[in-house]
PDB file of N, CA and C in Angstrom:
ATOM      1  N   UNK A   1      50.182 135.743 225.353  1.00  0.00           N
ATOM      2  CA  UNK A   1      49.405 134.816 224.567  1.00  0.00           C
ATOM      3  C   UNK A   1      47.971 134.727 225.102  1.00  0.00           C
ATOM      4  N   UNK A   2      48.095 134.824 226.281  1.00  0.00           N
ATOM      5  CA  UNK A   2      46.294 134.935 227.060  1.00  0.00           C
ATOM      6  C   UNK A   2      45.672 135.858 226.728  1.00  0.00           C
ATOM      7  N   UNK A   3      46.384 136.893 226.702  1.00  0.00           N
ATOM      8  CA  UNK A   3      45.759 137.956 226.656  1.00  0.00           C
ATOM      9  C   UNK A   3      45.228 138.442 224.698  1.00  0.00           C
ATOM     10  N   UNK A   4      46.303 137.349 223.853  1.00  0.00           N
ATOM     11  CA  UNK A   4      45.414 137.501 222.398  1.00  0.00           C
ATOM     12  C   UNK A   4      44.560 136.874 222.265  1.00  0.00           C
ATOM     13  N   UNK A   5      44.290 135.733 222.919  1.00  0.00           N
ATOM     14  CA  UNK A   5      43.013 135.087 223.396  1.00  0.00           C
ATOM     15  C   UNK A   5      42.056 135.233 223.763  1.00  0.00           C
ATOM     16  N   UNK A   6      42.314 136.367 224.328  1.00  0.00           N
ATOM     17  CA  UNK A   6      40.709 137.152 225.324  1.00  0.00           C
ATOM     18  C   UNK A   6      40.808 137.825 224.344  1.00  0.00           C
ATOM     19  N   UNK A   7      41.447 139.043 224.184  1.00  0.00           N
ATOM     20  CA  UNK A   7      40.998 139.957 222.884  1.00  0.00           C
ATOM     21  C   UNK A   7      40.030 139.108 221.901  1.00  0.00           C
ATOM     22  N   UNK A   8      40.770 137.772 221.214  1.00  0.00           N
ATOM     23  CA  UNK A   8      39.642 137.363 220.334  1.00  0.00           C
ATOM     24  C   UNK A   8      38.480 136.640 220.315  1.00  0.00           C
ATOM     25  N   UNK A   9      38.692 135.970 221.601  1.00  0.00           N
ATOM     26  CA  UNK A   9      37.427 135.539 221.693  1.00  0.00           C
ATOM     27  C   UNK A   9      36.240 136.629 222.243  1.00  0.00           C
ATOM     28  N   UNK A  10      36.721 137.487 222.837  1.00  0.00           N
ATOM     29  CA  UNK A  10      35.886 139.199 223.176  1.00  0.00           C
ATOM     30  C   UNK A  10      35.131 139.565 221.879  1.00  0.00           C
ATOM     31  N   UNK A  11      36.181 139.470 220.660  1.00  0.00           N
ATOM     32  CA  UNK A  11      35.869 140.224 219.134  1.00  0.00           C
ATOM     33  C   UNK A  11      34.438 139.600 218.642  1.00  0.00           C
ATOM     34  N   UNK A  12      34.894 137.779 218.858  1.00  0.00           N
ATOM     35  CA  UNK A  12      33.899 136.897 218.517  1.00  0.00           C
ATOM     36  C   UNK A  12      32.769 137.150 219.387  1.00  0.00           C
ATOM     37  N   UNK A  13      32.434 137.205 220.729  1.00  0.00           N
ATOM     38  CA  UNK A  13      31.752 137.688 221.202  1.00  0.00           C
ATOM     39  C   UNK A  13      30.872 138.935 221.318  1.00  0.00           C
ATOM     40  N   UNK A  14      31.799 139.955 220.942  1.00  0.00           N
ATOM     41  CA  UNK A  14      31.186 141.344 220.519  1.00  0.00           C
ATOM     42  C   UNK A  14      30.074 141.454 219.394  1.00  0.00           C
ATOM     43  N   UNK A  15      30.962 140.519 218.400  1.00  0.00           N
ATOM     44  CA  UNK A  15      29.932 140.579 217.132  1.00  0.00           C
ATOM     45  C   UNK A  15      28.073 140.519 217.325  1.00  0.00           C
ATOM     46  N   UNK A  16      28.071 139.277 217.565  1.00  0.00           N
ATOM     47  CA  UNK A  16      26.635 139.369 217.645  1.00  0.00           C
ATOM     48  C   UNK A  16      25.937 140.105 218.708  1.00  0.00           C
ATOM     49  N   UNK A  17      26.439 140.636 220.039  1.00  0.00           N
ATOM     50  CA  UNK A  17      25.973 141.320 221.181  1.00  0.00           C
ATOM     51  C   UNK A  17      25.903 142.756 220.486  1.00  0.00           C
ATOM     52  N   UNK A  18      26.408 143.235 219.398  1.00  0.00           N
ATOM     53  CA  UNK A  18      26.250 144.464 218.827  1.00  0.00           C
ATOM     54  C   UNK A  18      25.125 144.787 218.216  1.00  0.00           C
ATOM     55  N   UNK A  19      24.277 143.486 218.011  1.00  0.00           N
ATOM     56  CA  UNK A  19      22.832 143.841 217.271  1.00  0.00           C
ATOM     57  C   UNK A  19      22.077 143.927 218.255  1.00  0.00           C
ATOM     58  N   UNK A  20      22.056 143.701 219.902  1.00  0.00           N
ATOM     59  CA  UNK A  20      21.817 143.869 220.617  1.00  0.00           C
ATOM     60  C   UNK A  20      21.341 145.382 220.968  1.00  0.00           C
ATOM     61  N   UNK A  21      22.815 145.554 220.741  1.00  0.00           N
ATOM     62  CA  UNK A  21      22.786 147.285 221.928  1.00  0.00           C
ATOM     63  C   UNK A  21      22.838 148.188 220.525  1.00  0.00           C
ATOM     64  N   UNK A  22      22.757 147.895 219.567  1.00  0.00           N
ATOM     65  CA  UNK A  22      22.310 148.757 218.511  1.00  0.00           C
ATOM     66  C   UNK A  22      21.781 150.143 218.823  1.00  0.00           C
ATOM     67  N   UNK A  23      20.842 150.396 219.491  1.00  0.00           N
ATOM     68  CA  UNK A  23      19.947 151.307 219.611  1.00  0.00           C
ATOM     69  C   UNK A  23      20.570 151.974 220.202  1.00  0.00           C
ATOM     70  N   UNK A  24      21.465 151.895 221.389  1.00  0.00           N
ATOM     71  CA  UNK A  24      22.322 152.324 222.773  1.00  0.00           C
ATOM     72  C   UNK A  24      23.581 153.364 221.924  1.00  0.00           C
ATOM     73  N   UNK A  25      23.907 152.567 221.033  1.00  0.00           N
ATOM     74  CA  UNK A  25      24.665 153.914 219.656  1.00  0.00           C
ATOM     75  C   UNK A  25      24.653 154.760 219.577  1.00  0.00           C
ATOM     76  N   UNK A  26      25.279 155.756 219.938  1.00  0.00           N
ATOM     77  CA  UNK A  26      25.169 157.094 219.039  1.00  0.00           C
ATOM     78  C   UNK A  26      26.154 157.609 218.129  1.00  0.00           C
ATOM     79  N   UNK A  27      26.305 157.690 216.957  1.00  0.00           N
ATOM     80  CA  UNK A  27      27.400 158.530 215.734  1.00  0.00           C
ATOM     81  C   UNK A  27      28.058 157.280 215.398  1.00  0.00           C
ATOM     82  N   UNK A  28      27.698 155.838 215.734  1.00  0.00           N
ATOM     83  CA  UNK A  28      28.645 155.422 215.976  1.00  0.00           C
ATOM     84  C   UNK A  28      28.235 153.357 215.125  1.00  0.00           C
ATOM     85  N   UNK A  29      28.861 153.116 214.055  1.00  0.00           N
ATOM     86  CA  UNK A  29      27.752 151.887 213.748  1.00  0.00           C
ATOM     87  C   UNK A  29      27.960 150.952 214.417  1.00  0.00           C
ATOM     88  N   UNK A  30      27.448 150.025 214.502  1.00  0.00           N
ATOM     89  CA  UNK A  30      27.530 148.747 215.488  1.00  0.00           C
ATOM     90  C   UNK A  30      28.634 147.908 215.611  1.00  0.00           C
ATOM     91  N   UNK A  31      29.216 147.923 214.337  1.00  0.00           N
ATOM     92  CA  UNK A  31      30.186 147.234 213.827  1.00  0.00           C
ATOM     93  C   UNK A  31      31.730 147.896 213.170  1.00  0.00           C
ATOM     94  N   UNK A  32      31.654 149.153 214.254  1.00  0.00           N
ATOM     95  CA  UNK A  32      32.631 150.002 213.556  1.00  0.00           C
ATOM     96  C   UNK A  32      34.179 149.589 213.899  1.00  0.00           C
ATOM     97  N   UNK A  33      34.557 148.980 212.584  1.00  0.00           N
ATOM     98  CA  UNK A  33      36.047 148.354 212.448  1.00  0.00           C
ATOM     99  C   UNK A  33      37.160 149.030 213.281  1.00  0.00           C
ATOM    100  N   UNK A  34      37.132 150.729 213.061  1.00  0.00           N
ATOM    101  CA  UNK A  34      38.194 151.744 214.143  1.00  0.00           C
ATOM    102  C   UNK A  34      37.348 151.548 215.318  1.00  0.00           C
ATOM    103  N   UNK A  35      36.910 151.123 215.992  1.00  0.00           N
ATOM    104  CA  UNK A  35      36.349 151.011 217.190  1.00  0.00           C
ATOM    105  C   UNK A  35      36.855 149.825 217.989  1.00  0.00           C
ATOM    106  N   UNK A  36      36.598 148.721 216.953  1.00  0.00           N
ATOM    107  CA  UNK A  36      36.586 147.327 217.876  1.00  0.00           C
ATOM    108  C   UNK A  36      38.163 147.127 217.414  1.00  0.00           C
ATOM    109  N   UNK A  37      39.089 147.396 216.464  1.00  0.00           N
ATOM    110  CA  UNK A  37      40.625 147.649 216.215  1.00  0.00           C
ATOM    111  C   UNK A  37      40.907 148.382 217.355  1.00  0.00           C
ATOM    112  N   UNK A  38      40.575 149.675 217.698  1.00  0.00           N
ATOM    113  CA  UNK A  38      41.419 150.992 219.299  1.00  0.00           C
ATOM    114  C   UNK A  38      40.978 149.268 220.287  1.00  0.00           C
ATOM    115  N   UNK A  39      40.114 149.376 220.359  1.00  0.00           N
ATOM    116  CA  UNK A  39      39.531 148.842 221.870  1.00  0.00           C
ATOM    117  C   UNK A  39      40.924 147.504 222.071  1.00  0.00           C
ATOM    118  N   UNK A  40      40.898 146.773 220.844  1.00  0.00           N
ATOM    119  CA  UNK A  40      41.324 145.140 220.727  1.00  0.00           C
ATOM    120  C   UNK A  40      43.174 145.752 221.203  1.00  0.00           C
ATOM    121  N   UNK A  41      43.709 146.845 220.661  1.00  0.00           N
ATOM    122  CA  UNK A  41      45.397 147.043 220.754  1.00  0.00           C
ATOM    123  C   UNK A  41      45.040 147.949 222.220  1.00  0.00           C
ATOM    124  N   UNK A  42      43.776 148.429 222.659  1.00  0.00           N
ATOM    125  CA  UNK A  42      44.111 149.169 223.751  1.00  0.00           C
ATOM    126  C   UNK A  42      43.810 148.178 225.364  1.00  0.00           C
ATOM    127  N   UNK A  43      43.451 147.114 225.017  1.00  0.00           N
ATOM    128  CA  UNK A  43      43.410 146.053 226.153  1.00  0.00           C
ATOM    129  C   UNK A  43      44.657 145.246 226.118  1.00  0.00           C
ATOM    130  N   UNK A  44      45.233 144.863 224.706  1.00  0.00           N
ATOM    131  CA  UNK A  44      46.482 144.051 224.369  1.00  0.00           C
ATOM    132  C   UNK A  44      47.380 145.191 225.076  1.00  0.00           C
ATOM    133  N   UNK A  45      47.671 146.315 224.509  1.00  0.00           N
ATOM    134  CA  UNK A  45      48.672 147.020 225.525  1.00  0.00           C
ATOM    135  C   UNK A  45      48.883 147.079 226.934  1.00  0.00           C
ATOM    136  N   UNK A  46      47.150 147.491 227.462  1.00  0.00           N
ATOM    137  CA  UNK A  46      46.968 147.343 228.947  1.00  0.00           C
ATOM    138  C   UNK A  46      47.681 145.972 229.779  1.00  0.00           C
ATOM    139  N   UNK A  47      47.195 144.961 228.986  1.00  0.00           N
ATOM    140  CA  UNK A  47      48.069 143.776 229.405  1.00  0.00           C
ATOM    141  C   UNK A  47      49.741 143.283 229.199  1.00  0.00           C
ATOM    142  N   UNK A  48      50.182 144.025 228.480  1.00  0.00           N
ATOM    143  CA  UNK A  48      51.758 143.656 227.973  1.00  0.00           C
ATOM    144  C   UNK A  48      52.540 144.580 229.067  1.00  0.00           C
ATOM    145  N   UNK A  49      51.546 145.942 229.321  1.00  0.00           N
ATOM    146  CA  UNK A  49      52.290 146.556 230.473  1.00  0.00           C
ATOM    147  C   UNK A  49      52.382 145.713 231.932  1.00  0.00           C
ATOM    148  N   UNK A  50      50.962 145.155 232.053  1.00  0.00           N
ATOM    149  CA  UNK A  50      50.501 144.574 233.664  1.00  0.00           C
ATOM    150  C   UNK A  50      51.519 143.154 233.445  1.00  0.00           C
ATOM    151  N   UNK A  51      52.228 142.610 232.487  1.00  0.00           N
ATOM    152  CA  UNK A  51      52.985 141.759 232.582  1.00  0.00           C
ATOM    153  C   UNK A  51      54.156 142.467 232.772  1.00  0.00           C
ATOM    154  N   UNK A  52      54.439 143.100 232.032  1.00  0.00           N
ATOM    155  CA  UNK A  52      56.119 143.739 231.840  1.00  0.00           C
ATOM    156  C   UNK A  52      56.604 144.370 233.199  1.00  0.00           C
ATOM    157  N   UNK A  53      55.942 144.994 233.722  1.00  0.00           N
ATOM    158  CA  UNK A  53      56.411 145.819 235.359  1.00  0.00           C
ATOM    159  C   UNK A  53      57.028 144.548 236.095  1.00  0.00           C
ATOM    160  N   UNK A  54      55.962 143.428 236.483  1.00  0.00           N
ATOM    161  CA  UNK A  54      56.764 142.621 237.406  1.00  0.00           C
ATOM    162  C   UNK A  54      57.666 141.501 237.061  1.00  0.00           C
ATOM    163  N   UNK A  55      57.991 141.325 235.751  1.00  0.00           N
ATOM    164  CA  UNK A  55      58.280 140.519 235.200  1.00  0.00           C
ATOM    165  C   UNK A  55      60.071 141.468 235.030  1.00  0.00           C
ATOM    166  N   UNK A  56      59.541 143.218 234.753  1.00  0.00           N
ATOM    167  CA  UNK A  56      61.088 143.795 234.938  1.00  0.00           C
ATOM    168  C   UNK A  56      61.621 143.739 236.554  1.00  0.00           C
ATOM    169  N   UNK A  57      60.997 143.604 237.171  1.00  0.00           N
ATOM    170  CA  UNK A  57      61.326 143.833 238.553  1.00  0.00           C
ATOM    171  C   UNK A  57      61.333 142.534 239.390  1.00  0.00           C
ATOM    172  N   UNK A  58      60.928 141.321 238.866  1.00  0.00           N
ATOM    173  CA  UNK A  58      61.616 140.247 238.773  1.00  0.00           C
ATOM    174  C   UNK A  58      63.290 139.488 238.727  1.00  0.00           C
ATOM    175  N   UNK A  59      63.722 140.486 237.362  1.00  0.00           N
ATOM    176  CA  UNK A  59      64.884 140.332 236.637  1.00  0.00           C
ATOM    177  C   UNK A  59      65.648 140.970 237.553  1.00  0.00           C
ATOM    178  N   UNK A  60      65.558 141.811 238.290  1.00  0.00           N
ATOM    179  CA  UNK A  60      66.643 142.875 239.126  1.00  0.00           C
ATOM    180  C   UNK A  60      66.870 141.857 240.472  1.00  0.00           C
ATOM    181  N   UNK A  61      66.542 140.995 240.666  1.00  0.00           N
ATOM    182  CA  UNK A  61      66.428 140.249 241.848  1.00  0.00           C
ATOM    183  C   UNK A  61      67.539 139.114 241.497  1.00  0.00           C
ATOM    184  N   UNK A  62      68.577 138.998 242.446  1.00  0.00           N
ATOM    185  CA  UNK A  62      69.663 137.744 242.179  1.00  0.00           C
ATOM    186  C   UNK A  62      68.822 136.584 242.484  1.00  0.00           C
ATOM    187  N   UNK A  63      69.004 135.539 241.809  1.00  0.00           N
ATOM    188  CA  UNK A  63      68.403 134.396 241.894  1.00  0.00           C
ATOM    189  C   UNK A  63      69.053 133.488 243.069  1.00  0.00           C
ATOM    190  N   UNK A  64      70.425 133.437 243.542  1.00  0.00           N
ATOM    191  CA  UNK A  64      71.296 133.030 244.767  1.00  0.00           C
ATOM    192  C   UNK A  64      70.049 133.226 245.804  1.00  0.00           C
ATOM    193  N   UNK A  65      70.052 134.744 245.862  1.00  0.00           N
ATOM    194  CA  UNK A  65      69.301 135.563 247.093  1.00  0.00           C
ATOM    195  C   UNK A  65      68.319 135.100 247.192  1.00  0.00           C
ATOM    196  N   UNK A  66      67.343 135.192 246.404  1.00  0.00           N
ATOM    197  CA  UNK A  66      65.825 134.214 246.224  1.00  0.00           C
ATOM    198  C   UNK A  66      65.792 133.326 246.670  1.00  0.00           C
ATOM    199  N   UNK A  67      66.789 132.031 245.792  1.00  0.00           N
ATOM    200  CA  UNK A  67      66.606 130.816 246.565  1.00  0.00           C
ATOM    201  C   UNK A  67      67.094 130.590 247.846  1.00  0.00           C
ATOM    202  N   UNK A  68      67.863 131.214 248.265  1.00  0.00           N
ATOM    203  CA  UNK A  68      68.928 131.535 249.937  1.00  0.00           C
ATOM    204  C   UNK A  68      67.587 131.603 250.833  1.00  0.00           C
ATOM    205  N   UNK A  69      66.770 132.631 250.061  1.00  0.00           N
ATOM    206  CA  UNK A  69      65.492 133.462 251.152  1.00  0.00           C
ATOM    207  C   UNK A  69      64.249 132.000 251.459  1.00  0.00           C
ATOM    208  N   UNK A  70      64.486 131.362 250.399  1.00  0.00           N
ATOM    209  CA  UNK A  70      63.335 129.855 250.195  1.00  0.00           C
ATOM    210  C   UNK A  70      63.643 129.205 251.336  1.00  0.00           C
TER     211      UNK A  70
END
């Protein structure tokens, strides 16, 4: 959920910083929908993985043992 949060408030943010760096462009328009769509599912993924690893390797851990170790 944080992490669709940053994606959109990033999007909202991107918008107007794009008339900015306009010039910095090349092939490429400021506002290009397949651009800021890859970028928005390729940070959401990056993050569903950086949750999912320890969150699987969490689960493999007896909870007895854990709290025993506390």
């Amino acid at each position: 959920m944080l992490a669709l949060i940053g994606v959109a408030a990033g999007l909202v943010g991107a918008f107007p910083l794009t008339r900015l760096m306009a010039s910095l462009l090349f092939g490429v328009q400021p506002t290009d929908p397949l651009t800021f769509a890859a970028i928005a599912l390729l940070l959401t993924g990056v993050a569903l993985v950086a949750c999912y690893i320890p969150g699987r390797r969490a689960t493999k851990v007896d909870p007895v043992v854990s709290l025993r170790y506390e």
